[in-house]
C-alpha atoms as a PDB file:
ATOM      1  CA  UNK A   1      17.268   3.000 -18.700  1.00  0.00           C
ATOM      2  CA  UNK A   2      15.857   6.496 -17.413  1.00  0.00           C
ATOM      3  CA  UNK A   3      15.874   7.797 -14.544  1.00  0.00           C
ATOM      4  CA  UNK A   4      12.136   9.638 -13.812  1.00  0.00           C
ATOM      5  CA  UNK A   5      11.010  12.530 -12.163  1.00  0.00           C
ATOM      6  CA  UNK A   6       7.100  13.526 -10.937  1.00  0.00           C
ATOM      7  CA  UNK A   7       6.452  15.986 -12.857  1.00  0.00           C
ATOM      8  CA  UNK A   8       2.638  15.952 -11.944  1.00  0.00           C
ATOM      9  CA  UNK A   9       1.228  13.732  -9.567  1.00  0.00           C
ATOM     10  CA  UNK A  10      -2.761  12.221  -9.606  1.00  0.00           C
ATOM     11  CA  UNK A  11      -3.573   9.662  -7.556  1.00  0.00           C
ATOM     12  CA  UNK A  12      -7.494   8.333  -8.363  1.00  0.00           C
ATOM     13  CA  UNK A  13      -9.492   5.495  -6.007  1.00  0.00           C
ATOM     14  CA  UNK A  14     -12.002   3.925  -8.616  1.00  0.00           C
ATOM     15  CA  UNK A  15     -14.378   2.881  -5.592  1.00  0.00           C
ATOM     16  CA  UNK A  16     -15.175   6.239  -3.297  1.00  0.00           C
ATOM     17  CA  UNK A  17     -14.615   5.501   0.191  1.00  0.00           C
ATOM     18  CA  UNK A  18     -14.193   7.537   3.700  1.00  0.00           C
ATOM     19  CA  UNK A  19     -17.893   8.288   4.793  1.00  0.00           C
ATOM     20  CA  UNK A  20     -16.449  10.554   7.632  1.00  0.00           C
ATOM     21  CA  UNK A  21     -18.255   8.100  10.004  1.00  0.00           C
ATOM     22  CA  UNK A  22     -17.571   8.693  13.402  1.00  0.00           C
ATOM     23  CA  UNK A  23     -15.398   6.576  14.945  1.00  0.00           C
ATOM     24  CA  UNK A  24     -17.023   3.237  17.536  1.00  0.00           C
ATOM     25  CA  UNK A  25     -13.724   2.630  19.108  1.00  0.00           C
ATOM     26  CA  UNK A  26     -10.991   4.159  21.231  1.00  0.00           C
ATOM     27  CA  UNK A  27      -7.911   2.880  19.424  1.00  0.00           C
ATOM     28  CA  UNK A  28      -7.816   1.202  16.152  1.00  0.00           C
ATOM     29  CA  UNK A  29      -7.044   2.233  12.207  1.00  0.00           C
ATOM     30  CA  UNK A  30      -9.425   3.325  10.130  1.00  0.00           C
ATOM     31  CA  UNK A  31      -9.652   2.376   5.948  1.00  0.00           C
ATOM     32  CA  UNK A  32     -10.505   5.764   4.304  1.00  0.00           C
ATOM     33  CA  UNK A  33      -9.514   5.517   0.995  1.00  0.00           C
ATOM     34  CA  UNK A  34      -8.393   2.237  -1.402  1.00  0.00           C
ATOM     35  CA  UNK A  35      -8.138   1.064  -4.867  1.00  0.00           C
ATOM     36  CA  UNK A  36      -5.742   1.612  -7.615  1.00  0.00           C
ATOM     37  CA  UNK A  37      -3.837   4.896  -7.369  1.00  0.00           C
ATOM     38  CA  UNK A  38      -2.107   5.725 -11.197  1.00  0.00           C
ATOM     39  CA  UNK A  39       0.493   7.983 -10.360  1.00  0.00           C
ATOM     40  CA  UNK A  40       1.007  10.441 -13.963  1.00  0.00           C
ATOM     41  CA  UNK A  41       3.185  12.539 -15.843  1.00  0.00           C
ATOM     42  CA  UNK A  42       6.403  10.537 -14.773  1.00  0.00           C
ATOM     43  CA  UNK A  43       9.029  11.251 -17.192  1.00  0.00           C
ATOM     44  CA  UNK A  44      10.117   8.000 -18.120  1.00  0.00           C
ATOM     45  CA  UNK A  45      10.328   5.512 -21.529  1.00  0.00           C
ATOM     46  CA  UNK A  46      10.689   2.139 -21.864  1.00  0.00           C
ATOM     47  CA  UNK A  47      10.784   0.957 -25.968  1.00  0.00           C
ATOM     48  CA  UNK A  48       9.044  -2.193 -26.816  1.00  0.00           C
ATOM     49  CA  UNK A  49      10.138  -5.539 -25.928  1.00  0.00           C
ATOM     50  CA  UNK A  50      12.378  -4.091 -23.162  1.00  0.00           C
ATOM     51  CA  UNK A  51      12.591  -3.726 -19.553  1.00  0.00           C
ATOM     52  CA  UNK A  52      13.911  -0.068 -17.753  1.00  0.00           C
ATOM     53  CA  UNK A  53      13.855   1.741 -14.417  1.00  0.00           C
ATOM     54  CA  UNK A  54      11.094   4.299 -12.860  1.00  0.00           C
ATOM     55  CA  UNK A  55      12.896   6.237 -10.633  1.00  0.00           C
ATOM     56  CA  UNK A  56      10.402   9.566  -9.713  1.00  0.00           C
ATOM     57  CA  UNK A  57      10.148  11.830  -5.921  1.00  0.00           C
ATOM     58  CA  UNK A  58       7.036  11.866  -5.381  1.00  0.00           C
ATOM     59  CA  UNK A  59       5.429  14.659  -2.771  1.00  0.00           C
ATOM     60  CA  UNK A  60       2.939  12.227  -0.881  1.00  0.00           C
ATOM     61  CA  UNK A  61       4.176  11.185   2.176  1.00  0.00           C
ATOM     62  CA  UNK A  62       3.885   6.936   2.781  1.00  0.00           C
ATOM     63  CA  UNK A  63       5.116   4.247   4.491  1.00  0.00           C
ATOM     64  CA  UNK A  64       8.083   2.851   2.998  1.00  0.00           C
ATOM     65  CA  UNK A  65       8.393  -1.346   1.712  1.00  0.00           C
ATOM     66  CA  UNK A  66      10.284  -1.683   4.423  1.00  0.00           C
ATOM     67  CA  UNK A  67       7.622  -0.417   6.790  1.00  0.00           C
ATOM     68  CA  UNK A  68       4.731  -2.745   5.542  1.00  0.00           C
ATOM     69  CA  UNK A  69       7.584  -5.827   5.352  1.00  0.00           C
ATOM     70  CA  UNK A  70       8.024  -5.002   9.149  1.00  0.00           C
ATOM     71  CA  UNK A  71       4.190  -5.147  10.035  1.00  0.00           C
ATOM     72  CA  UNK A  72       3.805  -7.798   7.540  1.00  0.00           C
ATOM     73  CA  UNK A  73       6.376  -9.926   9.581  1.00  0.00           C
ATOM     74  CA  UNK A  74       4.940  -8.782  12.847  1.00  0.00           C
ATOM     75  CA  UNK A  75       1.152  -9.731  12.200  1.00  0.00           C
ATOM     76  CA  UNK A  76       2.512 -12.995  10.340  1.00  0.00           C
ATOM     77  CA  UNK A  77       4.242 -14.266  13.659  1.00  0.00           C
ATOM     78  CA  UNK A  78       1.174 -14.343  15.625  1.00  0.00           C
ATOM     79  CA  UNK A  79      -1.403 -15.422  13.758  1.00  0.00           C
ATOM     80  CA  UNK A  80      -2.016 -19.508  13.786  1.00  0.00           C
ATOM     81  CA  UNK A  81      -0.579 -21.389  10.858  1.00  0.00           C
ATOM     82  CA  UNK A  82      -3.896 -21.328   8.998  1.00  0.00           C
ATOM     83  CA  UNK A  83      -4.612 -17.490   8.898  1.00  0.00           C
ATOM     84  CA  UNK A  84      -1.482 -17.126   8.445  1.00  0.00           C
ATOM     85  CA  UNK A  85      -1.676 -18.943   4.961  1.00  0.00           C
ATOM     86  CA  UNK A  86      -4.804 -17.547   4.724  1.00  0.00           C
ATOM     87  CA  UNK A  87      -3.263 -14.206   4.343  1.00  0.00           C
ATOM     88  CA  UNK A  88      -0.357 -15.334   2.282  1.00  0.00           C
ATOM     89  CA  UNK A  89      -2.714 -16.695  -0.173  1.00  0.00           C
ATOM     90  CA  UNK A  90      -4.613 -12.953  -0.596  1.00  0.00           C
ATOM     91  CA  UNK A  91      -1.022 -11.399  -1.154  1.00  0.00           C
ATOM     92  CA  UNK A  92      -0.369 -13.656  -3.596  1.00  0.00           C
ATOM     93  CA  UNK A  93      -3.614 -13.566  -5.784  1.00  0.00           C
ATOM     94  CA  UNK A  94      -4.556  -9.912  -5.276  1.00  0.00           C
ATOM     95  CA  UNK A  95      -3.386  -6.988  -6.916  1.00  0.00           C
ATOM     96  CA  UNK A  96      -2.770  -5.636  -3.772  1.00  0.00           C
ATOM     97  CA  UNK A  97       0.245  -7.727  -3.104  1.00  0.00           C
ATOM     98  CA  UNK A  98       2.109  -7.027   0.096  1.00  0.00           C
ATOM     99  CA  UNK A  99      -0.680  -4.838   1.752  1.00  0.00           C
ATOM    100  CA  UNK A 100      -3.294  -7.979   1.463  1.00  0.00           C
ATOM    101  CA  UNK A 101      -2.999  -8.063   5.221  1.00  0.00           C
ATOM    102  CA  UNK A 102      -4.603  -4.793   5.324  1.00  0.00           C
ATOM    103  CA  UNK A 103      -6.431  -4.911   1.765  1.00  0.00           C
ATOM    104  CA  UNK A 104      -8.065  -8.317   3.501  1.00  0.00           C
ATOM    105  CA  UNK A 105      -9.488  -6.563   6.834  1.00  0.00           C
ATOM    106  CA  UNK A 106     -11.090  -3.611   4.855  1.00  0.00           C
ATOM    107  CA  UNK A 107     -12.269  -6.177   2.326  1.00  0.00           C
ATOM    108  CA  UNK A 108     -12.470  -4.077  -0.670  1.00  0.00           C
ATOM    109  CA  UNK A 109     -14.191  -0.724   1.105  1.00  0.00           C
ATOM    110  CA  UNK A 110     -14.114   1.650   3.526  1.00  0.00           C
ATOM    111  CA  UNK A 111     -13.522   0.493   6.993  1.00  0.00           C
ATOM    112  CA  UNK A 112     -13.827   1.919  10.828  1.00  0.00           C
ATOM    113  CA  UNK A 113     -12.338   1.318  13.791  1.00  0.00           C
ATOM    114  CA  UNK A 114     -14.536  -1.506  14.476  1.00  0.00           C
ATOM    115  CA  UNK A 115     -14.649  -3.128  11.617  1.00  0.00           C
ATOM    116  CA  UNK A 116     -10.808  -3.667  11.155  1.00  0.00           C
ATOM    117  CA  UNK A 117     -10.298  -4.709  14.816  1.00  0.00           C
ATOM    118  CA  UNK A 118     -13.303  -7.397  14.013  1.00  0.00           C
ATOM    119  CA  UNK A 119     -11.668  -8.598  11.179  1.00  0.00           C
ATOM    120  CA  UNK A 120      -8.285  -9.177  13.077  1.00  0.00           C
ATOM    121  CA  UNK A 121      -9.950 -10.619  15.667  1.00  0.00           C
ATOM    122  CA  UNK A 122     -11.936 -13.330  13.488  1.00  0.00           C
ATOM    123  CA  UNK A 123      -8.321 -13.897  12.071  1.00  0.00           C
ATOM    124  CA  UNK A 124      -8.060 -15.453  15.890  1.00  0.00           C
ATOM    125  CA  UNK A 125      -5.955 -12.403  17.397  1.00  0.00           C
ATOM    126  CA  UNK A 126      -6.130 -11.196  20.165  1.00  0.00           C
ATOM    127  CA  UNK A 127      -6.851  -7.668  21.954  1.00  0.00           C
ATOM    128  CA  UNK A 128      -3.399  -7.758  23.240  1.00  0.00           C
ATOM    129  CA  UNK A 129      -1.965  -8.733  19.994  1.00  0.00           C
ATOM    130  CA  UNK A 130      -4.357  -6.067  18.088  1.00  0.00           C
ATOM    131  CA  UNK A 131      -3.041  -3.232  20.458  1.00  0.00           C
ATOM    132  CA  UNK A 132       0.677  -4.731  19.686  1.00  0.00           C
ATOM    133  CA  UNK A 133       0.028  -4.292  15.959  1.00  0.00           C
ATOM    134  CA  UNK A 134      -1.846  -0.668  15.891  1.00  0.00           C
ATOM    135  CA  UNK A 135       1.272   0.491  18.736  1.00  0.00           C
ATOM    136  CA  UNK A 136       3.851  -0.579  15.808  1.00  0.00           C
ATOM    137  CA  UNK A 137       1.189   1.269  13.239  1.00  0.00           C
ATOM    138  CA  UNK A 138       1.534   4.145  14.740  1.00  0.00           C
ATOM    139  CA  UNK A 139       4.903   4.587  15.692  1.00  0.00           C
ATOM    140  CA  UNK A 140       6.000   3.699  11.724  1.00  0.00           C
ATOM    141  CA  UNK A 141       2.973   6.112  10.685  1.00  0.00           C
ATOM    142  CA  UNK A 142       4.162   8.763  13.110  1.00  0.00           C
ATOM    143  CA  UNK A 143       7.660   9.087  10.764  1.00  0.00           C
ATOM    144  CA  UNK A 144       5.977   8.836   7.405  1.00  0.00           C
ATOM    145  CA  UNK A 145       7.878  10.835   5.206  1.00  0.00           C
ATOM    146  CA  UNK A 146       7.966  11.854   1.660  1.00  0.00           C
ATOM    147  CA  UNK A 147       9.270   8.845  -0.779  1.00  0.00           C
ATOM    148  CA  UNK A 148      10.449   8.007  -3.578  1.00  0.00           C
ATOM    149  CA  UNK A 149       9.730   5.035  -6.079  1.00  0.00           C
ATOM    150  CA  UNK A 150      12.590   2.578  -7.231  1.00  0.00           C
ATOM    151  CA  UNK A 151      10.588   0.056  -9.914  1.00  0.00           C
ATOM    152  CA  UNK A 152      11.644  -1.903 -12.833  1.00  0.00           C
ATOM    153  CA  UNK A 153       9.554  -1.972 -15.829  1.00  0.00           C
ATOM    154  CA  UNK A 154       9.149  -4.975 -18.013  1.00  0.00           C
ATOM    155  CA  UNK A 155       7.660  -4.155 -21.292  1.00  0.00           C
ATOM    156  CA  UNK A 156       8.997  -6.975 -23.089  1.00  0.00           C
ATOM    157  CA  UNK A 157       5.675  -8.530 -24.012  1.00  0.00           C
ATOM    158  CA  UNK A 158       4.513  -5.512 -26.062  1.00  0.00           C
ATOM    159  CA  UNK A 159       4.595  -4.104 -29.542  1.00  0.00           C
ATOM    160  CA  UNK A 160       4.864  -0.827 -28.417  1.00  0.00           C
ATOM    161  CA  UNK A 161       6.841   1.659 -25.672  1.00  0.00           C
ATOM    162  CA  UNK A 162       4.772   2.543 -22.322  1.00  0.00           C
ATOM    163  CA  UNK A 163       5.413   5.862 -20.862  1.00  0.00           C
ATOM    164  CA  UNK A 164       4.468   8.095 -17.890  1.00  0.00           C
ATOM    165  CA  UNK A 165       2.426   6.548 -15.635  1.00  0.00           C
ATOM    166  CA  UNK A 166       2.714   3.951 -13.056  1.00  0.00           C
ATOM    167  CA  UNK A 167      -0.682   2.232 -11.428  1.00  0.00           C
ATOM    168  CA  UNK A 168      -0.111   1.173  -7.323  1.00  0.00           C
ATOM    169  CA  UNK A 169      -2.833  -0.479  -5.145  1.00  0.00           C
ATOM    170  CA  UNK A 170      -2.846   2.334  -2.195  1.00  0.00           C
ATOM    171  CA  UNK A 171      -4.508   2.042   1.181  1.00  0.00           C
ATOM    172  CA  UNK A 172      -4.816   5.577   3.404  1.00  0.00           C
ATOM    173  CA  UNK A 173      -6.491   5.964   6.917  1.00  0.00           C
ATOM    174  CA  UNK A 174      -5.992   7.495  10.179  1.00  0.00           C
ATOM    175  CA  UNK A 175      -4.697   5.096  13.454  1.00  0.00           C
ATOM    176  CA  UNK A 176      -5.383   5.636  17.161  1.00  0.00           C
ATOM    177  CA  UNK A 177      -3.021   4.324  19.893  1.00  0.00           C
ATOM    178  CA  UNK A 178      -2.252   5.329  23.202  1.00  0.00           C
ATOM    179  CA  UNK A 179       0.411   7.460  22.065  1.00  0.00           C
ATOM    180  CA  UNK A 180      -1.957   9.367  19.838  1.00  0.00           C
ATOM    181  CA  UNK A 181      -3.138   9.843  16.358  1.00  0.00           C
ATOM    182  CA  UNK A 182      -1.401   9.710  13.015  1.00  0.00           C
ATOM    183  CA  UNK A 183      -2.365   9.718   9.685  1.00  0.00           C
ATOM    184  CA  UNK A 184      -0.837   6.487   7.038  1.00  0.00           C
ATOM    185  CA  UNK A 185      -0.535   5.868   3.131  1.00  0.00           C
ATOM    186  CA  UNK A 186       0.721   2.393   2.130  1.00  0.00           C
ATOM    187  CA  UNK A 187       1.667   1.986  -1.615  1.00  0.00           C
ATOM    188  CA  UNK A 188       2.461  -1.900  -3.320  1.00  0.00           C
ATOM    189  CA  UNK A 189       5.193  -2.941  -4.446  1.00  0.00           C
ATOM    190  CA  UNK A 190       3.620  -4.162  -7.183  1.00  0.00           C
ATOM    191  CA  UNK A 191       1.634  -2.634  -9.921  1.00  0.00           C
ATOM    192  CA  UNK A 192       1.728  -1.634 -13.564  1.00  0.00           C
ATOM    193  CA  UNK A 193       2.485   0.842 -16.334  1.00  0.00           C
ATOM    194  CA  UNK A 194       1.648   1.823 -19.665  1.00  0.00           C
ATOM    195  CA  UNK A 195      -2.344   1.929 -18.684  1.00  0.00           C
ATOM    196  CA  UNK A 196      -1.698  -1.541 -16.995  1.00  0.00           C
ATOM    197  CA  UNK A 197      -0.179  -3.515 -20.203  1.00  0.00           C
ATOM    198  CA  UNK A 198       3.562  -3.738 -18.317  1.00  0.00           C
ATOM    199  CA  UNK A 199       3.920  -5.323 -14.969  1.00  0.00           C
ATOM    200  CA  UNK A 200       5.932  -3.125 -12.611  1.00  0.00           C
ATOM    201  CA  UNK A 201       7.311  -4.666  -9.131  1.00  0.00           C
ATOM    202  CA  UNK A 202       9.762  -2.202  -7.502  1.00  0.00           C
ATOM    203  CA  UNK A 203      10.438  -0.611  -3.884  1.00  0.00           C
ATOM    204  CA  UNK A 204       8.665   2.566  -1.882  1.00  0.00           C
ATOM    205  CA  UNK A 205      12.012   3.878  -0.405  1.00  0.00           C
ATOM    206  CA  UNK A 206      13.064   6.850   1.648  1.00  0.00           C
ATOM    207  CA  UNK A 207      13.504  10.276  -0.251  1.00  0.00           C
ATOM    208  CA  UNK A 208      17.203  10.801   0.223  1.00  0.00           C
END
């Protein structure tokens, strides 16, 4: 199993989003960009009918599994039983996996302010619960670092080897507390290689 490096980095969104519409609310995150980002020219091979390890440092600064767990666990806890499957369900069924939470408010586009804190309110939460969960946004977003990604690779489906490139649903957008402003990139954990023909399911981790 390699061990991969970035050795160029392009991240694409298939759908263009991020108007640069002002902003209708005081504090509150923003959706600016999301779809599939394909992360290339990672030096890595995994032969046909085999499973290996991406390892790669990548220079974009993100929010680490760990992070998103945390704010996935937070929101979880106080939503009602029903949303709450509700939301389960979309991380289950979407491509977006763990960030369906977030993938679910901006509903596919680009999203203000408003629009995100209208979604987590029809969810049944509530302004002090919203203000809870854009506080713990931006104190996570306020240490985003650079990363680096830990996946495994299973090829073992295909005919053929898959090679340098990796495919991650990504989310980016700008939040607004009390405490101030900060920028945020969320990456899955889940996504896919070889032009999407091997599953990949792996960790965003802290660049050592």
């Amino acid at each position: 199993m390699d061990t991969a490096t970035l050795t160029q980095l392009t991240v694409r969104f298939p759908m263009v989003l991020g108007d640069g519409q002002p902003q209708d609310a005081s504090t509150g995150f923003s959706v600016d960009a999301e779809g599939t980002g394909s992360f290339t020219g990672l030096a890595y091979s995994i032969p046909a009918h085999a499973s290996g390890t991406l390892k790669a440092e990548i220079q974009v600064e993100s929010l680490t599994t760990q992070n998103i767990a945390d704010l996935n666990t937070m929101v979880l806890n106080l939503l009602s039983a029903s949303e709450r499957d509700k939301v389960t369900s979309h991380q289950e069924t979407h491509v977006s996996a763990d960030l369906g939470f977030f993938e679910l408010l901006a509903g596919g586009v680009s999203a203000s302010y408003s629009n995100t804190t209208d979604s987590m309110k029809s969810l049944g939460l509530t302004d002090d619960q919203i203000t809870q969960i854009i506080d713990k946004m931006f104190d996570i977003a306020n240490k985003m670092s650079h990363v680096e990604l830990d996946f495994q690779i299973d090829n073992t489906a295909n005919d053929y080897s898959v090679d340098g490139d990796l495919e991650l649903w990504t989310i980016s957008g700008k939040i607004t507390s009390s405490k101030g402003d900060a920028q945020y990139r969320m990456l899955a954990s889940k996504g896919s290689a070889g032009n999407g023909s091997a599953p990949a399911q792996g960790k965003i981790i802290p660049l050592n």
